[in-house]
Every structure is written in structure tokens, then in C-alpha cells.
N, C-alpha and C. Protein backbone atom coordinates (compact mmCIF):
# COMPACT_ATOMS: atom_id res chain seq x y z
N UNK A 1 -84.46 -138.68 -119.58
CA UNK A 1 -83.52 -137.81 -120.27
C UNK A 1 -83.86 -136.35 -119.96
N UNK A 2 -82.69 -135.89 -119.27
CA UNK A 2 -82.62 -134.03 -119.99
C UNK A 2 -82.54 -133.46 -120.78
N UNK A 3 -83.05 -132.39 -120.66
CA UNK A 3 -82.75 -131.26 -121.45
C UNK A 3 -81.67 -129.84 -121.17
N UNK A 4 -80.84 -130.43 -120.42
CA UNK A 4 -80.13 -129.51 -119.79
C UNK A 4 -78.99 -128.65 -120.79
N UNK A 5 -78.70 -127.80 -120.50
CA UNK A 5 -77.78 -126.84 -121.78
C UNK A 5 -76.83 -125.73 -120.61
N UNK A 6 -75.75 -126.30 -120.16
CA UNK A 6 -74.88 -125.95 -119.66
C UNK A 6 -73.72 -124.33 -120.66
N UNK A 7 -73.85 -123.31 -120.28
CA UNK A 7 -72.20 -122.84 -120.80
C UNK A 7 -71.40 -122.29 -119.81
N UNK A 8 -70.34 -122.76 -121.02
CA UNK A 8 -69.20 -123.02 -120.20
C UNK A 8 -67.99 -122.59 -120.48
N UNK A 9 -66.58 -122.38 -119.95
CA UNK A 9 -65.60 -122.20 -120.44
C UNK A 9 -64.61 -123.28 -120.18
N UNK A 10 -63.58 -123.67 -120.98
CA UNK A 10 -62.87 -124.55 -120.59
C UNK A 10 -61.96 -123.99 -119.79
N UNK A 11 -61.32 -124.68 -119.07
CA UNK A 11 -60.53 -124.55 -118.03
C UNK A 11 -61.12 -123.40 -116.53
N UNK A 12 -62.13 -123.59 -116.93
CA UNK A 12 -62.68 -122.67 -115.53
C UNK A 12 -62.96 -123.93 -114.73
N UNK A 13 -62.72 -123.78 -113.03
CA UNK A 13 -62.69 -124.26 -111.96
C UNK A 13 -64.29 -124.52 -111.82
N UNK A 14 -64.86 -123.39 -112.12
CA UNK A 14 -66.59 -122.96 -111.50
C UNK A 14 -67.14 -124.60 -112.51
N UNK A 15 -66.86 -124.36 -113.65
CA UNK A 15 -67.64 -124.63 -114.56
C UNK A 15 -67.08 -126.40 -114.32
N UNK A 16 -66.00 -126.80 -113.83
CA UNK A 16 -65.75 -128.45 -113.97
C UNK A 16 -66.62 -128.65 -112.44
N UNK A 17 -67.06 -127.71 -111.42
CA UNK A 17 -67.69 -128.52 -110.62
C UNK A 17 -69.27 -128.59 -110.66
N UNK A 18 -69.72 -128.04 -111.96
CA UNK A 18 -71.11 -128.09 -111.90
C UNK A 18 -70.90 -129.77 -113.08
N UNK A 19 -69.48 -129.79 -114.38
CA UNK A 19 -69.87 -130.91 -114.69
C UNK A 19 -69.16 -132.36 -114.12
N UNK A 20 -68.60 -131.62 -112.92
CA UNK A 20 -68.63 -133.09 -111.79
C UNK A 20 -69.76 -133.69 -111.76
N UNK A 21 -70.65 -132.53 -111.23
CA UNK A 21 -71.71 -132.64 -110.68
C UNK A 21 -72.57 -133.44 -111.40
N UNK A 22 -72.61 -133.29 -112.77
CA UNK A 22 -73.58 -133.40 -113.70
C UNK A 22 -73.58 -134.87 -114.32
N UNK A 23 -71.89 -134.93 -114.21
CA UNK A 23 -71.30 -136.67 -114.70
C UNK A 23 -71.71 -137.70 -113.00
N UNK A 24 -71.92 -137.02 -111.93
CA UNK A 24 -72.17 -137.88 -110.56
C UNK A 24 -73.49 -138.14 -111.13
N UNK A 25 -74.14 -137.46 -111.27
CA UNK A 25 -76.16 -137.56 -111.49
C UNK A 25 -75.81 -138.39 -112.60
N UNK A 26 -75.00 -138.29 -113.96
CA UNK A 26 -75.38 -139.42 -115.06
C UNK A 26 -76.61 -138.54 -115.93
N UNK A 27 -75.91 -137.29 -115.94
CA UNK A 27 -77.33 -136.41 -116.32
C UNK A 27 -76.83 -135.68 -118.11
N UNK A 28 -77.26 -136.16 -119.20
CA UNK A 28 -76.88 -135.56 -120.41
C UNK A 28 -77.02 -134.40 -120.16
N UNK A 29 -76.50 -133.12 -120.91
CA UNK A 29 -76.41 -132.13 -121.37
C UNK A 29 -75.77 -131.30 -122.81
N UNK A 30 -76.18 -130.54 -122.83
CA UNK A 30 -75.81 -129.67 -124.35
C UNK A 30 -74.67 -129.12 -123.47
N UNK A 31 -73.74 -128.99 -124.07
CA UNK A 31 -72.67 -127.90 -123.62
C UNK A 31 -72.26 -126.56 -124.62
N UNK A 32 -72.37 -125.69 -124.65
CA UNK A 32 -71.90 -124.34 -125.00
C UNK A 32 -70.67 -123.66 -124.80
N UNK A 33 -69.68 -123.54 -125.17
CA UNK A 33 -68.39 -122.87 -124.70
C UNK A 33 -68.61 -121.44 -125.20
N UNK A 34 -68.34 -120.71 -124.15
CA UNK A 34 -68.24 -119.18 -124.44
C UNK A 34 -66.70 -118.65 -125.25
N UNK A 35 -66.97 -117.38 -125.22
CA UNK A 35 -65.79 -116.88 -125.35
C UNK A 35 -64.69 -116.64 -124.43
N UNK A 36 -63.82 -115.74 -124.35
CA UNK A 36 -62.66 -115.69 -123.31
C UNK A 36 -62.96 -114.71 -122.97
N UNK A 37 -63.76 -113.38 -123.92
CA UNK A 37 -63.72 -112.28 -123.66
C UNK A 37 -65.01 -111.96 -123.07
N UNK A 38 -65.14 -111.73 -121.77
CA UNK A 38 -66.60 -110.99 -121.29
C UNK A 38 -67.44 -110.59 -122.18
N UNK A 39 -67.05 -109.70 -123.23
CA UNK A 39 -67.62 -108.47 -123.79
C UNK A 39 -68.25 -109.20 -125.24
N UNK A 40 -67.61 -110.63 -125.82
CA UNK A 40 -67.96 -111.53 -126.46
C UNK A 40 -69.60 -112.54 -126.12
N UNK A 41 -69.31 -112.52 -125.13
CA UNK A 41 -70.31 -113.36 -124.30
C UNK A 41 -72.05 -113.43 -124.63
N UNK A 42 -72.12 -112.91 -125.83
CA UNK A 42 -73.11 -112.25 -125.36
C UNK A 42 -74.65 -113.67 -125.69
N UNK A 43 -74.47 -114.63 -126.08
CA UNK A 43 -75.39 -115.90 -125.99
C UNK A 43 -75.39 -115.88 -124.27
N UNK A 44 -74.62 -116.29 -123.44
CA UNK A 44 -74.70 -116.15 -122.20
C UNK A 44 -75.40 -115.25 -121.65
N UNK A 45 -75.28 -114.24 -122.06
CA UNK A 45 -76.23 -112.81 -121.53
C UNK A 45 -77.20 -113.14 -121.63
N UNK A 46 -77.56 -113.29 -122.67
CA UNK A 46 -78.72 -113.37 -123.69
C UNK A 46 -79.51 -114.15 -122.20
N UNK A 47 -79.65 -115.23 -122.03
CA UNK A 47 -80.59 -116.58 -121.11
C UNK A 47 -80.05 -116.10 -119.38
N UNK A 48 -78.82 -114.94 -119.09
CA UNK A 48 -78.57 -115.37 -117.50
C UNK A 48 -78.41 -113.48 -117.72
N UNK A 49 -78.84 -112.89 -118.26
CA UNK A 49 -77.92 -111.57 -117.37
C UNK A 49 -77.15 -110.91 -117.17
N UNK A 50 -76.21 -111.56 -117.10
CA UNK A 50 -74.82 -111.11 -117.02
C UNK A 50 -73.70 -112.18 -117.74
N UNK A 51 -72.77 -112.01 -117.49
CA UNK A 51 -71.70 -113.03 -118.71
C UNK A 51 -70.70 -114.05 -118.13
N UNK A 52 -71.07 -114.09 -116.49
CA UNK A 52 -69.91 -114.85 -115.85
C UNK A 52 -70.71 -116.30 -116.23
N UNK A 53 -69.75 -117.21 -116.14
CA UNK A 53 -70.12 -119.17 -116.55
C UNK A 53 -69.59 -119.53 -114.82
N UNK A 54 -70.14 -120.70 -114.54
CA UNK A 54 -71.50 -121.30 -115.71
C UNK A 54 -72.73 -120.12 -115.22
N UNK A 55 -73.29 -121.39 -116.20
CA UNK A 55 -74.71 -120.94 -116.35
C UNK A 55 -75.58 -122.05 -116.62
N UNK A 56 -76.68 -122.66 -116.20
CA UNK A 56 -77.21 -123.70 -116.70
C UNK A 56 -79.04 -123.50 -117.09
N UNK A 57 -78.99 -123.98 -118.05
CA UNK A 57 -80.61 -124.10 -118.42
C UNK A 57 -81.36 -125.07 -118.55
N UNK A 58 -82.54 -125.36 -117.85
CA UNK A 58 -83.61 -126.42 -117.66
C UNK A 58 -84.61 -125.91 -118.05
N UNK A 59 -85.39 -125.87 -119.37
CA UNK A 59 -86.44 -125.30 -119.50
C UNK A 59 -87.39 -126.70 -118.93
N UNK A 60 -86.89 -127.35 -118.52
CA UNK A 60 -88.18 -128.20 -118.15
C UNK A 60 -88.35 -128.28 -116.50
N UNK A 61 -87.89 -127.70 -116.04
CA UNK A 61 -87.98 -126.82 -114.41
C UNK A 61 -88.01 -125.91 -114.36
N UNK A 62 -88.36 -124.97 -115.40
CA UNK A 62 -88.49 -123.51 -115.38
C UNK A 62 -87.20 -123.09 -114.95
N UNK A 63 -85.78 -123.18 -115.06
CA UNK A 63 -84.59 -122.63 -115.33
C UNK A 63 -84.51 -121.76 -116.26
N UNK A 64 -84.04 -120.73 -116.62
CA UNK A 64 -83.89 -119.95 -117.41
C UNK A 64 -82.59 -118.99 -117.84
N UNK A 65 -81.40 -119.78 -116.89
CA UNK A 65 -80.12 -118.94 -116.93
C UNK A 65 -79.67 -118.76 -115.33
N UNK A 66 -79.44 -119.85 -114.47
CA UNK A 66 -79.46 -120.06 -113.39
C UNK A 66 -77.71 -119.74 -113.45
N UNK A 67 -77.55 -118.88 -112.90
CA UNK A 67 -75.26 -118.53 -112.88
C UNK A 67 -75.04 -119.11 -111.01
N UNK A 68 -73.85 -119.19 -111.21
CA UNK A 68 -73.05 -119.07 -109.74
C UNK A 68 -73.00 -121.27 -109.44
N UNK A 69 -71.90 -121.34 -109.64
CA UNK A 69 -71.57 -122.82 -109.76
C UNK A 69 -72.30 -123.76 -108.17
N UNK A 70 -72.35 -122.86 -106.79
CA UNK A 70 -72.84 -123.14 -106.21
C UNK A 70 -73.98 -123.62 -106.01
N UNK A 71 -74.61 -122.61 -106.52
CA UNK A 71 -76.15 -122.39 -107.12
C UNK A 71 -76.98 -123.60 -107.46
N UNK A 72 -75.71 -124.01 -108.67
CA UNK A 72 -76.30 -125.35 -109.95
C UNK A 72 -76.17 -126.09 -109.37
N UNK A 73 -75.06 -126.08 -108.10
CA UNK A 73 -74.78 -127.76 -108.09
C UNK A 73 -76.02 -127.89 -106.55
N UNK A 74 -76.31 -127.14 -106.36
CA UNK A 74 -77.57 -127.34 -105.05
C UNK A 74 -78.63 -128.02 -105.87
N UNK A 75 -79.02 -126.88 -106.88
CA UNK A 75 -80.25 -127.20 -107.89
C UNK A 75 -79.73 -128.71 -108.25
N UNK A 76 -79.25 -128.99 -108.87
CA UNK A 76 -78.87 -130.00 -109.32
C UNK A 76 -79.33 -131.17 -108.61
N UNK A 77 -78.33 -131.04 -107.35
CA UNK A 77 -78.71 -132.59 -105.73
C UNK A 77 -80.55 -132.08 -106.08
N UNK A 78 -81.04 -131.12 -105.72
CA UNK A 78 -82.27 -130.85 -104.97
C UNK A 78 -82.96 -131.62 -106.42
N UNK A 79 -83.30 -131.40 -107.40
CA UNK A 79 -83.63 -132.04 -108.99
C UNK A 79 -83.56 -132.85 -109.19
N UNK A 80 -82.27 -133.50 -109.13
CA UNK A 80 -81.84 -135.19 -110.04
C UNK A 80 -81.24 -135.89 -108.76
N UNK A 81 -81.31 -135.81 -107.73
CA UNK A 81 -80.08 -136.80 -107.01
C UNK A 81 -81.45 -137.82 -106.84
């Protein structure tokens, strides 16, 4: 089992291919939905930096606010596949 803690927005493109990704691996996660408004965002900030989704956290790989959907879904294969 993970500990993974995904946020996210609904209907963002970025964010359904990290939980493609995440439902291919069979990998639980916490999910978080942000706000709509950037300037709202600010739990997201808080762990990544900046406020764009996703964003994913693994404190048990030393993740800490990993952004950019590309990104996760590499980490992801390279981690759990």
C-alpha cells in the first residue's frame, strides 16, 4: 500500500493522465481537489511551490510536491510499474 496524496482539479486533462496512470499501477491514493481559482490554491502551494495541478506526494520516496503531469507519470512507471 501507498501513501500517495494526489491534487487535483476536476476536469483538468493534466490531472486524468497522472490518474490513468495511477488506476494502470492499481496504486491507492488520497485525492485533494483544489480550487478553480489560482489565487485560492494555496494547500497546493503550500507542498509544490507554485499552484498549477497536479501535484503528487510520496512522503515515502521522499516526494514532496512533485508538479508537471509528465513528471508524475515517469516517476510513477520508474516507482511502481
Amino acid at each position: 500500500m501507498t501513501n500517495l496524496t494526489l491534487y487535483e482539479l476536476p476536469g483538468c486533462p493534466y490531472c486524468a493522465k497522472v490518474k490513468d496512470k495511477l488506476a494502470a499501477l492499481n496504486l491507492e491514493y488520497e485525492s485533494i481537489e483544489v480550487p478553480r481559482s489560482h489565487s485560492e490554491r494555496t494547500a497546493v502551494e503550500e507542498v509544490s511551490g507554485q499552484t498549477g495541478v497536479p501535484v503528487i506526494v510520496d512522503p515515502e520516496n521522499d516526494v514532496h510536491g512533485m508538479p508537471e503531469s509528465d513528471d508524475i507519470v515517469a516517476y510513477l512507471d520508474r516507482t511502481y510499474a
